[in-house]
Protein backbone atom coordinates (compact mmCIF):
# COMPACT_ATOMS: atom_id res chain seq x y z
CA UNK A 1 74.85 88.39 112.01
CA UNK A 2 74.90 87.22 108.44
CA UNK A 3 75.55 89.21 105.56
CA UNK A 4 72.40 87.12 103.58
CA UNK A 5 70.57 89.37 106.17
CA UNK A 6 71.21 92.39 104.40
CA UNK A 7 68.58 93.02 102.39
CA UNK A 8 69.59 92.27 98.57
CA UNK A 9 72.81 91.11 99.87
CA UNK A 10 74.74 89.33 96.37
CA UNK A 11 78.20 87.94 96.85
CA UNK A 12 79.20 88.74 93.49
CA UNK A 13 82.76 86.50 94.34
CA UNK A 14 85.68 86.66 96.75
CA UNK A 15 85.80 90.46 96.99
CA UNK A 16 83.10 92.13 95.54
CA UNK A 17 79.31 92.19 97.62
CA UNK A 18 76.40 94.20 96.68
CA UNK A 19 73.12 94.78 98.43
CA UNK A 20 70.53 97.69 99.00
CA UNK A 21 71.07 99.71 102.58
CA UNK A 22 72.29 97.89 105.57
CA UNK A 23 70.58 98.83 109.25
CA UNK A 24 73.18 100.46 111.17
CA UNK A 25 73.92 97.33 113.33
CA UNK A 26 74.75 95.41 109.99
CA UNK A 27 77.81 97.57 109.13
CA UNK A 28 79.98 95.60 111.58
CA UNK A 29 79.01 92.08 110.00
CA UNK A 30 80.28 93.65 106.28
CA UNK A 31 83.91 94.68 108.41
CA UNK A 32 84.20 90.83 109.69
CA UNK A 33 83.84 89.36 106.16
CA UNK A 34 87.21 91.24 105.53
CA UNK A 35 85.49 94.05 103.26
CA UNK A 36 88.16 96.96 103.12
CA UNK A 37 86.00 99.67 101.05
CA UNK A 38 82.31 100.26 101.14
CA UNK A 39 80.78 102.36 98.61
CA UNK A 40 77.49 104.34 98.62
CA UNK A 41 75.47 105.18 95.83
CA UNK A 42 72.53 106.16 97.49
CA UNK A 43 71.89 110.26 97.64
CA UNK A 44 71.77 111.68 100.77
CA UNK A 45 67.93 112.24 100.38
CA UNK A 46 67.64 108.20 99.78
CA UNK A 47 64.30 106.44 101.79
CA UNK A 48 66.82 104.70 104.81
CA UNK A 49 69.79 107.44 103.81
CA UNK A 50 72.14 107.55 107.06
CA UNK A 51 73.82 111.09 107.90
CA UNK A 52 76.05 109.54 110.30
CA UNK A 53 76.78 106.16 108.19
CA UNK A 54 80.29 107.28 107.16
CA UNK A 55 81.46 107.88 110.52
CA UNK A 56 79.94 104.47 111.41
CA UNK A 57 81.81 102.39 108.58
CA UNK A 58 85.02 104.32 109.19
CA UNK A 59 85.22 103.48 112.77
CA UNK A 60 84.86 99.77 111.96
CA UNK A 61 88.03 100.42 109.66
CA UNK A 62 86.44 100.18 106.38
CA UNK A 63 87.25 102.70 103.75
CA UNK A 64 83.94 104.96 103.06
CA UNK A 65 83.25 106.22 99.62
CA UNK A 66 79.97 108.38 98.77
CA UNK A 67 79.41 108.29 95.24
CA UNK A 68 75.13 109.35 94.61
CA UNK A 69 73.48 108.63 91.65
CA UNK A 70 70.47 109.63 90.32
CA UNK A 71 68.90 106.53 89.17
CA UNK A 72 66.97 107.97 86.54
CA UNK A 73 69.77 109.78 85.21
CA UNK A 74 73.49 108.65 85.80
CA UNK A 75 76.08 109.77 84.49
CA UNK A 76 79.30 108.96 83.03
CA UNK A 77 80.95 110.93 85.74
CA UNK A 78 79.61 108.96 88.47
CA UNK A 79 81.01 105.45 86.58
CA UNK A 80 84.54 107.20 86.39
CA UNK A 81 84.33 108.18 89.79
CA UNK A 82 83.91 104.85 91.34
CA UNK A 83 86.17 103.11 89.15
CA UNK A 84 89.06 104.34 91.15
CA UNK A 85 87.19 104.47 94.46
CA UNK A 86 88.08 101.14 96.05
CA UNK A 87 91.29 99.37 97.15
CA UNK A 88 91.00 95.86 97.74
CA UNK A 89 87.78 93.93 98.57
CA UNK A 90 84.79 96.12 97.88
CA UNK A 91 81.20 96.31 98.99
CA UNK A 92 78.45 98.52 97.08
CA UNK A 93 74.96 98.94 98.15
CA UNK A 94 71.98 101.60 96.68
CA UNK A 95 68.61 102.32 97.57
CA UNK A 96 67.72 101.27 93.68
CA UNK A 97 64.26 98.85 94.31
CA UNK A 98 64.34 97.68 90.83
CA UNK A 99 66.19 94.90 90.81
CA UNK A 100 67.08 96.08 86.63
CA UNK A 101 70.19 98.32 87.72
CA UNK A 102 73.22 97.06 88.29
CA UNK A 103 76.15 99.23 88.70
CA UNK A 104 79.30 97.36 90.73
CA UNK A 105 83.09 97.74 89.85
CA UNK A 106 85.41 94.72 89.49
CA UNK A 107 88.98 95.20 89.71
């Protein structure tokens, strides 16, 4: 599976990606393009949210990071938060629609 199958999927460069959710089966396509950290900024309440999708990209070996913002109203807080969230190569994905956000961290 292809990670332009994801939907919204951006390779921003050589380690950063960014798409909306992935379907559960997707998860282990992100792990074979050598991502090491995935970070969700969906809230748990998100249209697609997965309870279980933590457990899922841990047992691939990815590192799992929740950060959720509130679209309509983030917050410095959450920025800070993800700045230090990822080692390595780094994958982000939202339930955002609007294609206007665009919140991603670059080391």
């Amino acid at each position: 599976m292809s990670l332009y199958e994801i939907y919204n999927f951006i390779q921003v460069d050589d380690r950063l990606g960014t798409s909306g959710q992935p379907l559960a089966a997707q998860f282990q396509s992100i792990s074979d393009a050598g991502y090491g950290t995935l970070i969700n900024l969906a809230t748990p309440d998100s249209k697609g949210a997965m309870p279980n999708e933590g457990e899922i990209v841990t047992t691939l070996g990815l590192t799992y990071v929740q950060i959720p913002v509130v679209w309509s109203e983030p917050r410095v807080a959450d920025w800070e938060h993800s700045r230090g969230a990822g080692q390595g190569t780094l994958r982000k994905h939202s339930q955002r629609e609007s294609k206007k956000d665009i919140y991603a961290l670059c080391r």
